[in-house]
C-alpha atoms as a PDB file:
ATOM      1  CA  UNK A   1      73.099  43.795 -85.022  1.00  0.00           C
ATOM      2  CA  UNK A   2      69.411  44.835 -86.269  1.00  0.00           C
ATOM      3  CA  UNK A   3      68.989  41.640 -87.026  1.00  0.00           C
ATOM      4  CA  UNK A   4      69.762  39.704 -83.555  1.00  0.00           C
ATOM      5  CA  UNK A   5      67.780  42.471 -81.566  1.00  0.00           C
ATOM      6  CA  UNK A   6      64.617  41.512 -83.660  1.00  0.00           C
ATOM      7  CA  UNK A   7      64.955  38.031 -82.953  1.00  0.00           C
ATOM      8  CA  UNK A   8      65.118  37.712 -79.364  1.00  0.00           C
ATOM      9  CA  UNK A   9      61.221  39.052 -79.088  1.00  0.00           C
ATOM     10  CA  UNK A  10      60.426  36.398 -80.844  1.00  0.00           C
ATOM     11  CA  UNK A  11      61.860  33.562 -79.056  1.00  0.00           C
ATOM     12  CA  UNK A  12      59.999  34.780 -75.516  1.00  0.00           C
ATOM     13  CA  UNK A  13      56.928  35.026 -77.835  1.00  0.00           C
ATOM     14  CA  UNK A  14      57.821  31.172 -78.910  1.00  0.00           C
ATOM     15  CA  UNK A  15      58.434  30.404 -75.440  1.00  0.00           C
ATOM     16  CA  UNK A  16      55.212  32.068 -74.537  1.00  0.00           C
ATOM     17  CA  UNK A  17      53.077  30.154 -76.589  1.00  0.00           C
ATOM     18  CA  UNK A  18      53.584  26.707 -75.130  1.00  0.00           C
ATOM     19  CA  UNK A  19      53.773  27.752 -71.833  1.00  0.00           C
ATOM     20  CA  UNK A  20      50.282  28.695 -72.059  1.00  0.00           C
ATOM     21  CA  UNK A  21      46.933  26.840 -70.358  1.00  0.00           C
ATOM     22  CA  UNK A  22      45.141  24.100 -72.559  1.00  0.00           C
ATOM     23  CA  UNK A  23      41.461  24.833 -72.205  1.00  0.00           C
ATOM     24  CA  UNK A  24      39.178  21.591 -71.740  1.00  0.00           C
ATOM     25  CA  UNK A  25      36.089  21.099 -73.533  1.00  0.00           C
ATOM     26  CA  UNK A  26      33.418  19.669 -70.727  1.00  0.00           C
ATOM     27  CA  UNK A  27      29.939  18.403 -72.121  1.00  0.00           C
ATOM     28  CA  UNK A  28      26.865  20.196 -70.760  1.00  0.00           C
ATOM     29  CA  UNK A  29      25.447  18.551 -67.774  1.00  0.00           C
ATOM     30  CA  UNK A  30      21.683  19.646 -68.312  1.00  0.00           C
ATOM     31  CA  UNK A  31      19.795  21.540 -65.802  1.00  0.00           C
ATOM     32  CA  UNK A  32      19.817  20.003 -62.341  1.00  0.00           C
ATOM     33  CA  UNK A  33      16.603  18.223 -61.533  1.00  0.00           C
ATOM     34  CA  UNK A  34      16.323  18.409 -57.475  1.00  0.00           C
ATOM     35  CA  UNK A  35      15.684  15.313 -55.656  1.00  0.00           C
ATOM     36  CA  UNK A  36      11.850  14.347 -54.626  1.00  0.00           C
ATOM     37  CA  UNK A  37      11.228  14.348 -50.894  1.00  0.00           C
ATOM     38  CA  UNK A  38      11.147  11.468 -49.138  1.00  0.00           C
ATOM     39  CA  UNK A  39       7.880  10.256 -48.343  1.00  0.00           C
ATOM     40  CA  UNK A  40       6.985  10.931 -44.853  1.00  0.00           C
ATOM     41  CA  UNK A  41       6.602   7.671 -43.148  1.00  0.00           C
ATOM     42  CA  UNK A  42       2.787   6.888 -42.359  1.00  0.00           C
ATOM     43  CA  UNK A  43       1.981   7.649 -39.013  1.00  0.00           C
ATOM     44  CA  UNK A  44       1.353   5.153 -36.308  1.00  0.00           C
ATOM     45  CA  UNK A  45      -1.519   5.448 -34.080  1.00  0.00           C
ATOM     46  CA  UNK A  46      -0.682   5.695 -30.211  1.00  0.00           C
ATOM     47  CA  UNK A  47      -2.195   3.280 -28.058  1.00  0.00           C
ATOM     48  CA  UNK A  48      -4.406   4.506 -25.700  1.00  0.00           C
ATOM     49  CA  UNK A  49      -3.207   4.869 -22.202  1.00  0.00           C
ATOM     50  CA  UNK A  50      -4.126   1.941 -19.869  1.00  0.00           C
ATOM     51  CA  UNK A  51      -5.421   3.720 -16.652  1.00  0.00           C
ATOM     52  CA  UNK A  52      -3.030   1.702 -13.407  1.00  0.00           C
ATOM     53  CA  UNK A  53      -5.029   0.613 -10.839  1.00  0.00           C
ATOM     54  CA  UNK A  54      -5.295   2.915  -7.336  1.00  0.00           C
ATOM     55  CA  UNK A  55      -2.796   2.183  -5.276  1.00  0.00           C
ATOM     56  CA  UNK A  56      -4.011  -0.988  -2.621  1.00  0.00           C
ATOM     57  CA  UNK A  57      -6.705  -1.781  -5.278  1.00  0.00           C
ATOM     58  CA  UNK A  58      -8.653  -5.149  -4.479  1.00  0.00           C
ATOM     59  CA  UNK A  59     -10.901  -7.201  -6.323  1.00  0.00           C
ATOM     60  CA  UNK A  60     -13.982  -7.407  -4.739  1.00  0.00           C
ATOM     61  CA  UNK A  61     -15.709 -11.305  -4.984  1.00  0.00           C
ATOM     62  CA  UNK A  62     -19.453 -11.231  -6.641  1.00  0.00           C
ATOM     63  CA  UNK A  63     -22.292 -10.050  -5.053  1.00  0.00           C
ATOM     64  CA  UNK A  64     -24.122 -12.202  -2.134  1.00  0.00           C
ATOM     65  CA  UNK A  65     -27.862 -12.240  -2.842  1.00  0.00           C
ATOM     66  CA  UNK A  66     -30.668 -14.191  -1.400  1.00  0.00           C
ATOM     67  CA  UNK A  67     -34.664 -14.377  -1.384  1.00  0.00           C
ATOM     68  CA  UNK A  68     -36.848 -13.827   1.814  1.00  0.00           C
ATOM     69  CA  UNK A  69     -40.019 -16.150   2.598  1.00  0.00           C
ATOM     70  CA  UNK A  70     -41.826 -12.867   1.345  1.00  0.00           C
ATOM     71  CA  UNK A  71     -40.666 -13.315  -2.082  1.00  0.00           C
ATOM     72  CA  UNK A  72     -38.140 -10.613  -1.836  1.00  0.00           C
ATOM     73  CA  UNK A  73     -34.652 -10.436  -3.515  1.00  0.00           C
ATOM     74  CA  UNK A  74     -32.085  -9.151  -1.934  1.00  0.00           C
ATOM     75  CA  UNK A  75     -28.732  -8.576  -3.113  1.00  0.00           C
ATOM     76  CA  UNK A  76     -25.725  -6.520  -1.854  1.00  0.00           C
ATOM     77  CA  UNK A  77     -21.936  -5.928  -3.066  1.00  0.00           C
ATOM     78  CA  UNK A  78     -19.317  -3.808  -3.810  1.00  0.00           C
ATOM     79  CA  UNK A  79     -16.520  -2.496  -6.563  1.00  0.00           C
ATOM     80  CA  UNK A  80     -14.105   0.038  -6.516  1.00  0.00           C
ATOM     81  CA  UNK A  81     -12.164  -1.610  -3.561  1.00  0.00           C
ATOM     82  CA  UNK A  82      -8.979  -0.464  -1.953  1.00  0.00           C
ATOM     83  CA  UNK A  83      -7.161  -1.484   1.126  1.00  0.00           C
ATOM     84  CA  UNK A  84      -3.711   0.655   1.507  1.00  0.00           C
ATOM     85  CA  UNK A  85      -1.426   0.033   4.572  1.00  0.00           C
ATOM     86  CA  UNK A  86      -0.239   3.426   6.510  1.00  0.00           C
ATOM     87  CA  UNK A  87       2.642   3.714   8.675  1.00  0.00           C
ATOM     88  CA  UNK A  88       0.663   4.398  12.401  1.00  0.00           C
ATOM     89  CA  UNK A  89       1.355   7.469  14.120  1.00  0.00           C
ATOM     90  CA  UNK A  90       2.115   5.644  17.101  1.00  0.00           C
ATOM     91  CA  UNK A  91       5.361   4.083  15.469  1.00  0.00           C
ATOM     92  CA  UNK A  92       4.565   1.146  17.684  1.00  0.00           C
ATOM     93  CA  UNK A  93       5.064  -2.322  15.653  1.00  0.00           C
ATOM     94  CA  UNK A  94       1.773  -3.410  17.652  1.00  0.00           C
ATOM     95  CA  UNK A  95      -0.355  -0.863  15.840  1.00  0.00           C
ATOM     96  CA  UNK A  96      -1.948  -1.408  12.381  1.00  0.00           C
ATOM     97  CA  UNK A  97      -3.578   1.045  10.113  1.00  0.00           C
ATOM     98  CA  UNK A  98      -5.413   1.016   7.069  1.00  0.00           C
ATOM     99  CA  UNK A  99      -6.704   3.529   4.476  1.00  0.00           C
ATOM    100  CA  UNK A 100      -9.610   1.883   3.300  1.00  0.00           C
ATOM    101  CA  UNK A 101     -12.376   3.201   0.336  1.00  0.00           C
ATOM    102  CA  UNK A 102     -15.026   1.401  -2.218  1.00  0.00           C
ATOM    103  CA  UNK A 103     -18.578   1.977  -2.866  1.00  0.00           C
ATOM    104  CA  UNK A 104     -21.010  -1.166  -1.491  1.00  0.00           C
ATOM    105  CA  UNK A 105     -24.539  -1.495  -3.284  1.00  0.00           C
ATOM    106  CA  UNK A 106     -27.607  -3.131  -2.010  1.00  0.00           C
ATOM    107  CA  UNK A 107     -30.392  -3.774  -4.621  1.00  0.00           C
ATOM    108  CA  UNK A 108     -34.140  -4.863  -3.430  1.00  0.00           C
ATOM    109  CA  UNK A 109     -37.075  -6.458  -5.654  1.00  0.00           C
ATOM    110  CA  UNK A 110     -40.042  -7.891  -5.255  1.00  0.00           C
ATOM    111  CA  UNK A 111     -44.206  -7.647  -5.558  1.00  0.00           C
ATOM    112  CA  UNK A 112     -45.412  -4.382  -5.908  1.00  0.00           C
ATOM    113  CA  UNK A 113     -46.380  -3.217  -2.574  1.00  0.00           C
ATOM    114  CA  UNK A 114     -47.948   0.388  -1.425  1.00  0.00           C
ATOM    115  CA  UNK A 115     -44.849   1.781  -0.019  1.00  0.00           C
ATOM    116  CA  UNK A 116     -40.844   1.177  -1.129  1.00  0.00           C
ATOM    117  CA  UNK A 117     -39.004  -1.158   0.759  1.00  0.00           C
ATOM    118  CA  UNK A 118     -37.012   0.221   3.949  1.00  0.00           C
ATOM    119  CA  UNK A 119     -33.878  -0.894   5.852  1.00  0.00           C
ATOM    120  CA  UNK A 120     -30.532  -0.602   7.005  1.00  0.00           C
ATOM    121  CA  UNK A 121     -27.204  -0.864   5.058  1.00  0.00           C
ATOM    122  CA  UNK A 122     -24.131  -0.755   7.396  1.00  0.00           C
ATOM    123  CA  UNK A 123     -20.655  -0.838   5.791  1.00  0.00           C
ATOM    124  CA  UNK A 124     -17.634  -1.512   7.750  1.00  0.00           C
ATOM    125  CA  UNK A 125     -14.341  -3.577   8.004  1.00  0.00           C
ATOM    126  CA  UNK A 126     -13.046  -6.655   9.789  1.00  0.00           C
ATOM    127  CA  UNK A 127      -9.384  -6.807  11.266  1.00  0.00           C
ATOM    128  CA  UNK A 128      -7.839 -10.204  12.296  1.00  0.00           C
ATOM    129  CA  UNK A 129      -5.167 -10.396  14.384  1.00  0.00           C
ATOM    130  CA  UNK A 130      -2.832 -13.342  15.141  1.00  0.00           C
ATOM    131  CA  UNK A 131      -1.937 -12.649  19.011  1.00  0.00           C
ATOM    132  CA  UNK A 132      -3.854  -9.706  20.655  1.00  0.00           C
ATOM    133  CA  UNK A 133      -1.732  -7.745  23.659  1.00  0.00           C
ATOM    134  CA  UNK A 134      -4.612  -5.499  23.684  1.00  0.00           C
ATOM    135  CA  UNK A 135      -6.777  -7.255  26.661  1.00  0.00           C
ATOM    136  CA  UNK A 136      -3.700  -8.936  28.534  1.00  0.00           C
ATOM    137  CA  UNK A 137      -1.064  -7.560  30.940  1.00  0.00           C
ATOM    138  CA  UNK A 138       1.306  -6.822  27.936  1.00  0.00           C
ATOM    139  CA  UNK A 139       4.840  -6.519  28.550  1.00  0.00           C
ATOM    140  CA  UNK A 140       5.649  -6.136  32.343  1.00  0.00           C
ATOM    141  CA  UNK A 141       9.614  -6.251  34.331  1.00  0.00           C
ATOM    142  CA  UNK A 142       9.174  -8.508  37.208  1.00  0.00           C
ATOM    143  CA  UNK A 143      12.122  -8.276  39.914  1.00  0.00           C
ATOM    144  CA  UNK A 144      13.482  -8.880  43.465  1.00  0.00           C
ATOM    145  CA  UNK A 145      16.200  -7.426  45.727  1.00  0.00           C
ATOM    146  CA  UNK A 146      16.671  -8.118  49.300  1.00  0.00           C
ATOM    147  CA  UNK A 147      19.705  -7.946  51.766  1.00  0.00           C
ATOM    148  CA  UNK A 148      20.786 -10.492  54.703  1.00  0.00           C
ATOM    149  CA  UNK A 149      22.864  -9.584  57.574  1.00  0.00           C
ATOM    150  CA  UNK A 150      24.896 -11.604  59.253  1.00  0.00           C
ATOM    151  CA  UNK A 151      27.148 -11.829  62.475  1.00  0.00           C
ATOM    152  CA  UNK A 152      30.165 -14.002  63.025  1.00  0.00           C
ATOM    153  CA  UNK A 153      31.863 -15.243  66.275  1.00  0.00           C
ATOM    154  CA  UNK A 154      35.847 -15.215  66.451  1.00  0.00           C
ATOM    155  CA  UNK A 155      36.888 -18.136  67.928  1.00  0.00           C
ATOM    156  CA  UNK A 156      39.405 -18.240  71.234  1.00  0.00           C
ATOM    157  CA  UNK A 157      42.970 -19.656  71.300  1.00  0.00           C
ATOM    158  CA  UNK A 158      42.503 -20.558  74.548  1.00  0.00           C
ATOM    159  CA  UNK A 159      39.598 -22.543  76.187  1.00  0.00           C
ATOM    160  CA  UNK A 160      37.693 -19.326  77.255  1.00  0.00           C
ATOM    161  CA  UNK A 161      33.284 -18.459  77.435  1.00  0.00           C
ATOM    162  CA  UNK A 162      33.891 -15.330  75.987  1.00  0.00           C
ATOM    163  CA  UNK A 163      34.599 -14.881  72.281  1.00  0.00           C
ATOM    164  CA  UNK A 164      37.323 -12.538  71.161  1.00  0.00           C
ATOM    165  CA  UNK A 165      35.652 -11.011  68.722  1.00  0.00           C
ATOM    166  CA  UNK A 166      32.119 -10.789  65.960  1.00  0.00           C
ATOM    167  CA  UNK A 167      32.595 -10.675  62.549  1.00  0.00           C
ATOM    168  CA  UNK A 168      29.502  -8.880  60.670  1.00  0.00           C
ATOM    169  CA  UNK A 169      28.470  -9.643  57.461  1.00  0.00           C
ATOM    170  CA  UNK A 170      25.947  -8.482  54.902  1.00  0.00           C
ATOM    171  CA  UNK A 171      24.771 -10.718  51.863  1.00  0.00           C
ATOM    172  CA  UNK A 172      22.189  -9.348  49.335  1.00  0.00           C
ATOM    173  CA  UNK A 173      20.208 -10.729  46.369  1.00  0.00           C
ATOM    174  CA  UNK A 174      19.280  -9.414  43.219  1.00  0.00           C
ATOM    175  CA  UNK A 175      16.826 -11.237  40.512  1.00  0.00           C
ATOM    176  CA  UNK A 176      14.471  -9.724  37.587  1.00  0.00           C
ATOM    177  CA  UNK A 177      12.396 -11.177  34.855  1.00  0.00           C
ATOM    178  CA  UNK A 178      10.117  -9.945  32.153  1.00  0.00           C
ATOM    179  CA  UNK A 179       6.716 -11.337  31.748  1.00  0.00           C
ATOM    180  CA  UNK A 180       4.783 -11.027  28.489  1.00  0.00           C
ATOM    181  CA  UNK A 181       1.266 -11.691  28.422  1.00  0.00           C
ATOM    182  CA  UNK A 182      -0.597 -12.482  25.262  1.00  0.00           C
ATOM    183  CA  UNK A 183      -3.841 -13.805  24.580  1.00  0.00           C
ATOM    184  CA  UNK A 184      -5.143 -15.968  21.155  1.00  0.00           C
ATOM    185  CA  UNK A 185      -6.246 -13.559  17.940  1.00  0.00           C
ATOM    186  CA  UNK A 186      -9.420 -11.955  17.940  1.00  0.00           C
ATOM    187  CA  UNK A 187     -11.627 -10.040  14.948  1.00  0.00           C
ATOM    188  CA  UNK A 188     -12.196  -6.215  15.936  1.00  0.00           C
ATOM    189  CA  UNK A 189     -15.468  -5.057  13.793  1.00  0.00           C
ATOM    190  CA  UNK A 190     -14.833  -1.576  13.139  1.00  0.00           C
ATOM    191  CA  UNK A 191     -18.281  -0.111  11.553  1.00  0.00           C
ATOM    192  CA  UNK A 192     -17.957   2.779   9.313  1.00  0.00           C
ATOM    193  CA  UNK A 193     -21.436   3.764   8.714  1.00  0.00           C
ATOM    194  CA  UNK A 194     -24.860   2.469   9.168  1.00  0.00           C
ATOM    195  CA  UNK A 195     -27.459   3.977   6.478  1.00  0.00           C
ATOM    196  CA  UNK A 196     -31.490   3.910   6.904  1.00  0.00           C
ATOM    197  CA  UNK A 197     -32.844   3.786   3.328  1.00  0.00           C
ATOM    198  CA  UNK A 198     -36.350   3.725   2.081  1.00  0.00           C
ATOM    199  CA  UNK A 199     -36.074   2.788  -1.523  1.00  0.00           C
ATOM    200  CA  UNK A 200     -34.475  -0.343  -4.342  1.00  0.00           C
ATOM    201  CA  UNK A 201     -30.944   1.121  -4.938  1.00  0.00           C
ATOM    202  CA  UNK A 202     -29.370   2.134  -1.731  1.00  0.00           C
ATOM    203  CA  UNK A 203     -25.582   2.575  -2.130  1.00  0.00           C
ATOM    204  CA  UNK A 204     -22.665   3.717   0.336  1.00  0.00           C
ATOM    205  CA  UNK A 205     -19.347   5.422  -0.832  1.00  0.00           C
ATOM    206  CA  UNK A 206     -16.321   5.457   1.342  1.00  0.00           C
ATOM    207  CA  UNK A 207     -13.072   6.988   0.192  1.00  0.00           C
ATOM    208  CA  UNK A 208      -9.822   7.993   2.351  1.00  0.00           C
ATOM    209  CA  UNK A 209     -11.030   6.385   5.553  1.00  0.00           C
ATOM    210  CA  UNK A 210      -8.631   5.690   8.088  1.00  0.00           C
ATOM    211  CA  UNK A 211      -8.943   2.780  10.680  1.00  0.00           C
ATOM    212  CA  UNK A 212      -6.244   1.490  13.015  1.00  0.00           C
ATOM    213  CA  UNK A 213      -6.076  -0.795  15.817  1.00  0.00           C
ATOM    214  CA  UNK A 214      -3.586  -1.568  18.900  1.00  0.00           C
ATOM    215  CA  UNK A 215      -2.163  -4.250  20.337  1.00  0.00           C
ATOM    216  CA  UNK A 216      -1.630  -6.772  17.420  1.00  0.00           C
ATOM    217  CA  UNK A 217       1.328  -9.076  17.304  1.00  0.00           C
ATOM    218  CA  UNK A 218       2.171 -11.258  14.323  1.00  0.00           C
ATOM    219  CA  UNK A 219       0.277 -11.141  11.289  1.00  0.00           C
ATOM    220  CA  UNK A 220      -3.371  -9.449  10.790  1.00  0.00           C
ATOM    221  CA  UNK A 221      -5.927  -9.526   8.293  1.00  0.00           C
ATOM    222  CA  UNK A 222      -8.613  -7.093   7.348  1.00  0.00           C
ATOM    223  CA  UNK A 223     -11.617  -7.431   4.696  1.00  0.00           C
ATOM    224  CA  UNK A 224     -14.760  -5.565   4.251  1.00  0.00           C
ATOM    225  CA  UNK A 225     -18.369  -6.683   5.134  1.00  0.00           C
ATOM    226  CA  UNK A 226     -21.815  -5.127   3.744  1.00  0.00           C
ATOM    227  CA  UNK A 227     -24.944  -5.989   5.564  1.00  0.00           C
ATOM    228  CA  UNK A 228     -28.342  -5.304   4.135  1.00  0.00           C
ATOM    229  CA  UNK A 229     -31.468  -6.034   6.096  1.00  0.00           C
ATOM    230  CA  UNK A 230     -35.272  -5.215   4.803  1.00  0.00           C
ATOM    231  CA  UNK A 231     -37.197  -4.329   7.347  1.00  0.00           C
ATOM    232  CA  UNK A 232     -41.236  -4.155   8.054  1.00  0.00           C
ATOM    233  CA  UNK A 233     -43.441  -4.094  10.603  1.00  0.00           C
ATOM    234  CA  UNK A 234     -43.421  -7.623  11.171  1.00  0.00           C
ATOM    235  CA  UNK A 235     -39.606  -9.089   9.749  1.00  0.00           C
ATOM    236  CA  UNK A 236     -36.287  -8.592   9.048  1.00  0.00           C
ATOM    237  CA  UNK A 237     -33.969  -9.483   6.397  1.00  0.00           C
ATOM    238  CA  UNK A 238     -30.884  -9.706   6.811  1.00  0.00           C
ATOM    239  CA  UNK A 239     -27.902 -10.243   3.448  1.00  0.00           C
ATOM    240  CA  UNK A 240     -24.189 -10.118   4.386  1.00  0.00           C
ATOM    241  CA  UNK A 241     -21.132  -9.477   2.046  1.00  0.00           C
ATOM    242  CA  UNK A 242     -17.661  -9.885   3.173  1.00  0.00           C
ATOM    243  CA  UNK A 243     -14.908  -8.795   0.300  1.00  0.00           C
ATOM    244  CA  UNK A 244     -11.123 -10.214  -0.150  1.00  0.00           C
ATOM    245  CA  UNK A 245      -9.471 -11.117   2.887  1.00  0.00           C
ATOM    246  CA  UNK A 246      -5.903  -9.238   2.452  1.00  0.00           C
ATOM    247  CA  UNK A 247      -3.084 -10.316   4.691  1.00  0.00           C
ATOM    248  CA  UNK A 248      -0.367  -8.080   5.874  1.00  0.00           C
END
């Protein structure tokens, strides 16, 4: 009996033995080298910003220049043009208006002379219309109403001078029309400034200004005009420029 107690310890310790974990040898990685950074990609220069246009811009043609008997050159332009179409306050479909702006240059050379060279520059704008209502009757109603009476004799059965009876009667009329009158286009000249220089360089600036005209049917046109004149005691010269004809 001493002998089976002491053996049953031993079997569990048997048992114990293969039951237990098999350790794994594992080779030694190394230290960890960390990754290099990715190389930041190389910048790319922005392009410069393109500066739009103004809104209604308009190339302006060259400059108009000329020489006077005098021997003087004259020569007059402009740059910076724009021509933007505004909705009228009047609503009317007849109106037009126009925010206009540019700055017109006159230049003057010649022999040398005691004083500087004097003048005018006047700056303004042309509007072309196709029909102009401005100058005519416009739109008018045209109309006529009237009323006829009438009286009508009963006749007799019987051969008699007297009628039996008188039938009145009322007949009216009623007619209308509407007339329209329009006339051909004309060009309204609407001057914005008028500058007396004394000097080579003079120069006008207009920005924001508002024109508008009435009574225009159809299409209209509009462009600028410069005039430079070079004046003295005993002449005038006189230089036009006319820019882009826009059509609206």
């Amino acid at each position: 009996m001493r002998l089976s107690f002491l053996a049953l310890p031993a079997g569990w310790l048997l048992l114990g033995a293969l039951w237990s974990p098999v350790a794994t040898a594992q080779p030694d990685a190394g230290p960890v080298t960390p990754a290099e950074p990715v190389a930041a990609a190389a910048a790319v220069p922005a392009a410069p910003p393109v500066d739009a246009p103004p809104e209604g811009a308009v190339v302006s043609p060259p400059p108009a220049t000329t020489t006077s008997p005098d021997g003087w050159t004259l020569t007059v332009g402009a740059k910076d043009e724009t021509q933007k179409i505004i909705a009228p306050l009047t609503t009317a479909i007849s109106s037009r208006e126009y925010e206009v702006g540019g700055v017109f240059n006159g230049s003057l050379s010649g022999p040398e002379e005691a004083t500087p060279p004097r003048g005018v520059l006047e700056v303004g704008y042309q509007i072309g219309c196709g029909i102009d209502m401005s100058t005519s009757n416009g739109v008018s109603l045209t109309g006529t109403a009237g009323i006829n009476p009438s009286l009508g004799i009963l006749g007799t059965d019987v051969i008699s001078p007297f009628p039996e009876g008188v039938l009145p009667g009322v007949a009216g009329n009623l007619g209308g029309g509407i007339t329209i009158g329009l006339k051909p286009g004309i060009i309204n000249m609407v001057k914005v400034t008028e500058k007396q220089y004394t000097g080579a360089e003079p120069w006008v600036m207009v920005h924001g200004f508002r024109i508008k005209i009435d009574g225009c049917v159809g299409e209209s046109f509009i462009r600028s005009y410069a005039v430079l004149t070079r004046s003295t005691d005993l002449s005038d010269a006189v230089l036009a420029y006319y820019g882009e004809t826009k059509k609206v």
